[in-house]
N, C-alpha and C. Protein backbone atom coordinates (compact mmCIF):
# COMPACT_ATOMS: atom_id res chain seq x y z
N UNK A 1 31.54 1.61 -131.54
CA UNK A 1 30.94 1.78 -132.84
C UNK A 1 31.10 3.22 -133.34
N UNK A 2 31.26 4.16 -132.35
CA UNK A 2 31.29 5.49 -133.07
C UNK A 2 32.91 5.95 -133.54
N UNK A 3 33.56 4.74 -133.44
CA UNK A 3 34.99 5.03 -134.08
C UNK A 3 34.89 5.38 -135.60
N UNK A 4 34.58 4.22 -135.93
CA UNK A 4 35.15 4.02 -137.28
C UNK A 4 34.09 5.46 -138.22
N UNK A 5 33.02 5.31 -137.25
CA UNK A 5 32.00 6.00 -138.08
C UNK A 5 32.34 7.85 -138.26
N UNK A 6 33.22 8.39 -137.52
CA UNK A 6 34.13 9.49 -137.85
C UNK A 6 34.53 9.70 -138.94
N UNK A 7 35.13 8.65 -139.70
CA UNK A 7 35.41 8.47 -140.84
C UNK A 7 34.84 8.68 -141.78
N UNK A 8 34.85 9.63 -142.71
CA UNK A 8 33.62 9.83 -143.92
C UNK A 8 33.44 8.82 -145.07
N UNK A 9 34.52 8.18 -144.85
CA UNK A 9 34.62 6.78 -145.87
C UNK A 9 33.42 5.89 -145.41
N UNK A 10 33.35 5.62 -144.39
CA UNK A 10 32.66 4.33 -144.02
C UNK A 10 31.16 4.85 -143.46
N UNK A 11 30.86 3.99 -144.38
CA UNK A 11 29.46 3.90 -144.19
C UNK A 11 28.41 3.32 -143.42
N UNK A 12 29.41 2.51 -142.82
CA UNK A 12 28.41 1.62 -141.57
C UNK A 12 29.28 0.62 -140.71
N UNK A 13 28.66 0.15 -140.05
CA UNK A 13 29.40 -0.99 -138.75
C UNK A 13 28.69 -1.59 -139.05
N UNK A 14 29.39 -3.38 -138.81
CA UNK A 14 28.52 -4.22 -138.30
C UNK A 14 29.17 -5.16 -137.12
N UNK A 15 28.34 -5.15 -136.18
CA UNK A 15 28.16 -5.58 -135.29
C UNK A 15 28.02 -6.99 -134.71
N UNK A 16 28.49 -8.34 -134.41
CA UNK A 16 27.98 -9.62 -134.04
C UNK A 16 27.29 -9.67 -133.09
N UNK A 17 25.72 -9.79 -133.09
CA UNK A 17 24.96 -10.37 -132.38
C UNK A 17 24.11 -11.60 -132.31
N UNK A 18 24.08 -12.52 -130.88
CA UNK A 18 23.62 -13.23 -130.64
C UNK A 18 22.41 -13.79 -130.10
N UNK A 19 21.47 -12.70 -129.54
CA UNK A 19 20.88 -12.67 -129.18
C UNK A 19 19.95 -11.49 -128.96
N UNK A 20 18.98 -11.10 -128.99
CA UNK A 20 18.03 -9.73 -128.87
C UNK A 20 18.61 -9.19 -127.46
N UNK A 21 19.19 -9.24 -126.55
CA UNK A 21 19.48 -8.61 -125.70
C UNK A 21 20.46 -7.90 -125.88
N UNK A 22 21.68 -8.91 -126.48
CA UNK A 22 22.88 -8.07 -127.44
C UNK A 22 22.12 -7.19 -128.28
N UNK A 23 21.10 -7.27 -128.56
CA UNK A 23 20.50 -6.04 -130.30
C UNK A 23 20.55 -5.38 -129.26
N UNK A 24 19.54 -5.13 -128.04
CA UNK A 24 19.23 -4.14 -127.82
C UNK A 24 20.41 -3.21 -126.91
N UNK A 25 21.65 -4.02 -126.59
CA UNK A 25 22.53 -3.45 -125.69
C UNK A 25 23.29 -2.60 -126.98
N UNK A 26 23.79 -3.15 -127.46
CA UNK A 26 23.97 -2.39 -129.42
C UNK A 26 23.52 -1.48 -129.57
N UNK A 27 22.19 -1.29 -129.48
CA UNK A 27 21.37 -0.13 -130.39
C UNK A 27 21.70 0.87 -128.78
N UNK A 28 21.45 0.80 -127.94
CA UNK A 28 21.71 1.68 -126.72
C UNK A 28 23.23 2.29 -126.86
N UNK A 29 24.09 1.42 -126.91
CA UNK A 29 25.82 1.79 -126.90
C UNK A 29 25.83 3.23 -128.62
N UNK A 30 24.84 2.46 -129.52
CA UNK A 30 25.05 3.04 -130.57
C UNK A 30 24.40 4.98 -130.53
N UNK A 31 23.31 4.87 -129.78
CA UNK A 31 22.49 5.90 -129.37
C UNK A 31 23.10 7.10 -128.65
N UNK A 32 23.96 6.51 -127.56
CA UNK A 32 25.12 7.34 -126.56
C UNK A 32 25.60 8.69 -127.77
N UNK A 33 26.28 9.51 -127.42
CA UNK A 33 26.92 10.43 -127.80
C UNK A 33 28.26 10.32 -127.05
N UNK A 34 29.32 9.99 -128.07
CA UNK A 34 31.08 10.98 -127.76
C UNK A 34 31.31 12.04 -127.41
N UNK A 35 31.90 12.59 -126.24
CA UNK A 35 32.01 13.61 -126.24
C UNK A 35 33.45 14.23 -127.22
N UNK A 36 33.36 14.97 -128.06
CA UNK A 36 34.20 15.43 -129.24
C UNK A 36 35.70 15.53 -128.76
N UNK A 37 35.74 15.46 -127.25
CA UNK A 37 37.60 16.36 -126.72
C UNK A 37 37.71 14.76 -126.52
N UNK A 38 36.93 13.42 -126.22
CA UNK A 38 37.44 12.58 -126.06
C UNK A 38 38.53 11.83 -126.82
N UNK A 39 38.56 12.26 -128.23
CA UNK A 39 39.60 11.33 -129.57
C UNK A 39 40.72 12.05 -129.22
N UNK A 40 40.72 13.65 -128.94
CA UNK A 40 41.77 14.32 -128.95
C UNK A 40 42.61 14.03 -127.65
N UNK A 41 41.67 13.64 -126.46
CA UNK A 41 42.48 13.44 -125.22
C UNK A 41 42.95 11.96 -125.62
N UNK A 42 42.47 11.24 -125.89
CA UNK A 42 43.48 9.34 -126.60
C UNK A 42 44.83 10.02 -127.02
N UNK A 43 44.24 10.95 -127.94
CA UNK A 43 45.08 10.90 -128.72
C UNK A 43 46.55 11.53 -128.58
N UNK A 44 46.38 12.39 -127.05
CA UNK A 44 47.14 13.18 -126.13
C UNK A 44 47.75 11.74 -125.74
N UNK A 45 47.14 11.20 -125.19
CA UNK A 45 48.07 10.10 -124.40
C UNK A 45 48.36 9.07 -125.17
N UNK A 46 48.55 9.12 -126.49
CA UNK A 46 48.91 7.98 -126.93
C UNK A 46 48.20 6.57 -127.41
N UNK A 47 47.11 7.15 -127.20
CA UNK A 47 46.08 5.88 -127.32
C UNK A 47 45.69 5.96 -128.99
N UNK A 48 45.92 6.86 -129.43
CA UNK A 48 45.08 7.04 -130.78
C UNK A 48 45.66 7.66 -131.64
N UNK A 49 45.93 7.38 -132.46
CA UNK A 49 47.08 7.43 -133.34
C UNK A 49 46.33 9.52 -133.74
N UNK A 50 47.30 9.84 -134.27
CA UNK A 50 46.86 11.61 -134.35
C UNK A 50 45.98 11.43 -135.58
N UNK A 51 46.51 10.57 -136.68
CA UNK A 51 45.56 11.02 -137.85
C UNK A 51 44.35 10.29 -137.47
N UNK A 52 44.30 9.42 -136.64
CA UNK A 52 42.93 8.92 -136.73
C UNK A 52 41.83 9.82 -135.96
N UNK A 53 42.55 10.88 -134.97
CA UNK A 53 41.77 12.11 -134.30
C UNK A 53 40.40 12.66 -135.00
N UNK A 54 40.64 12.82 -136.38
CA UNK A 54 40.29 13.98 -136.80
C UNK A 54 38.42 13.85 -136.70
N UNK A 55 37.62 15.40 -136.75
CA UNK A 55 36.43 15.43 -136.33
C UNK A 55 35.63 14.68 -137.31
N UNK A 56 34.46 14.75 -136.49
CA UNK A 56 33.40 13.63 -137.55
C UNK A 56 33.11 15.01 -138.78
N UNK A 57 32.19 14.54 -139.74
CA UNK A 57 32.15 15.53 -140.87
C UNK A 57 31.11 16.76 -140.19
N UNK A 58 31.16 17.57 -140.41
CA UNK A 58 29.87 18.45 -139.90
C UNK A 58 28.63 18.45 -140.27
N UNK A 59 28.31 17.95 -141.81
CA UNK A 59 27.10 17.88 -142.15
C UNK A 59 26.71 16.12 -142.47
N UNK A 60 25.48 15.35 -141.86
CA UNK A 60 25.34 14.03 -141.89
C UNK A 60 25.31 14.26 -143.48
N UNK A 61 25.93 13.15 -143.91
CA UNK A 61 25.60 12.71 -145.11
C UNK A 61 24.39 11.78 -145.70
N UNK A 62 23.88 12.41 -146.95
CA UNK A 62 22.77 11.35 -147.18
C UNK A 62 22.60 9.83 -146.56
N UNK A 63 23.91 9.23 -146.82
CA UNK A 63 23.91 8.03 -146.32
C UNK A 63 23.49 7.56 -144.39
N UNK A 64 24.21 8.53 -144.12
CA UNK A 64 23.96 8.85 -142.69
C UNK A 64 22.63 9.37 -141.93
N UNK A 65 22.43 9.92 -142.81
CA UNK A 65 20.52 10.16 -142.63
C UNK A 65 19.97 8.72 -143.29
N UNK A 66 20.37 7.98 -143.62
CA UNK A 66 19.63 6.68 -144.38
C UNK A 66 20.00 5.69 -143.13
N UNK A 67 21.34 5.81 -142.55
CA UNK A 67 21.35 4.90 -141.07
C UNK A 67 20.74 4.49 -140.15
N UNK A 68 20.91 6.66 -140.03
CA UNK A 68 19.65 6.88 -139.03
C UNK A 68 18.34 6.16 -139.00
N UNK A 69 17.54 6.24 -140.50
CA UNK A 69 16.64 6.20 -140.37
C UNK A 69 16.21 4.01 -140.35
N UNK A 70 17.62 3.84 -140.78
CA UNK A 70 17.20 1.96 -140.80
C UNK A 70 17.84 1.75 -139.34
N UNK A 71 18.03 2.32 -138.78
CA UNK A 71 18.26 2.37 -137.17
C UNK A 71 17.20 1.79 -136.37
N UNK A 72 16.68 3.51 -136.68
CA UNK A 72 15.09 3.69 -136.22
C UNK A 72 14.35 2.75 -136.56
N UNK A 73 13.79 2.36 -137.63
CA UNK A 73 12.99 0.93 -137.95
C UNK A 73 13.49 0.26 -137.62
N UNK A 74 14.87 -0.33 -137.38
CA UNK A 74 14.95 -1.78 -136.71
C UNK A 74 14.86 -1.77 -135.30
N UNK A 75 15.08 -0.80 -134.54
CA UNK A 75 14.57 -0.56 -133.76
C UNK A 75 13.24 -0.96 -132.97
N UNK A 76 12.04 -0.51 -133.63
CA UNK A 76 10.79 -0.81 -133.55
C UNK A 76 10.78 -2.18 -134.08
N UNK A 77 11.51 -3.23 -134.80
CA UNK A 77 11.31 -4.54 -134.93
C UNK A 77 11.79 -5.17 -134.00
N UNK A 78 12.74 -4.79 -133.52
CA UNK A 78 13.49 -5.48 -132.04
C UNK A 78 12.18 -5.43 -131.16
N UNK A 79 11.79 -4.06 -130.52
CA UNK A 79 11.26 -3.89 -129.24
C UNK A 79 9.55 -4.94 -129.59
């Protein structure tokens, strides 16, 4: 999930889930942190195309603080 979301275009993922165990394995995978040299090392070996390398934006965008925060509340509706 934290691929596409590099991208300053895109505004969100969605995800197929089936069940609340999938939500909650989701919201955990989604929570993790990338480490930043990881796109560039793909992208060393071939795994990842070069333009798709490039860093996430530096400052969250409004929208991205609005993720965050419908994250967080669905969150607390799951658990």
């Amino acid at each position: 999930m934290a691929f596409p979301l590099r991208h300053p275009a895109v505004a969100g993922v969605v995800a197929g889930m089936r069940s609340a165990e999938e939500v909650r394995r989701n919201l955990a995978a989604f929570a993790r942190q990338v480490p930043e040299g990881l796109w560039s090392d793909l992208a060393a070996a071939g795994l990842l195309d070069e333009r798709a390398s490039q860093p996430a934006p530096p400052e969250p965008s409004p929208l991205s603080r609005h993720r965050r925060s419908s994250l967080t509340s669905f969150r607390r509706r799951v658990r």
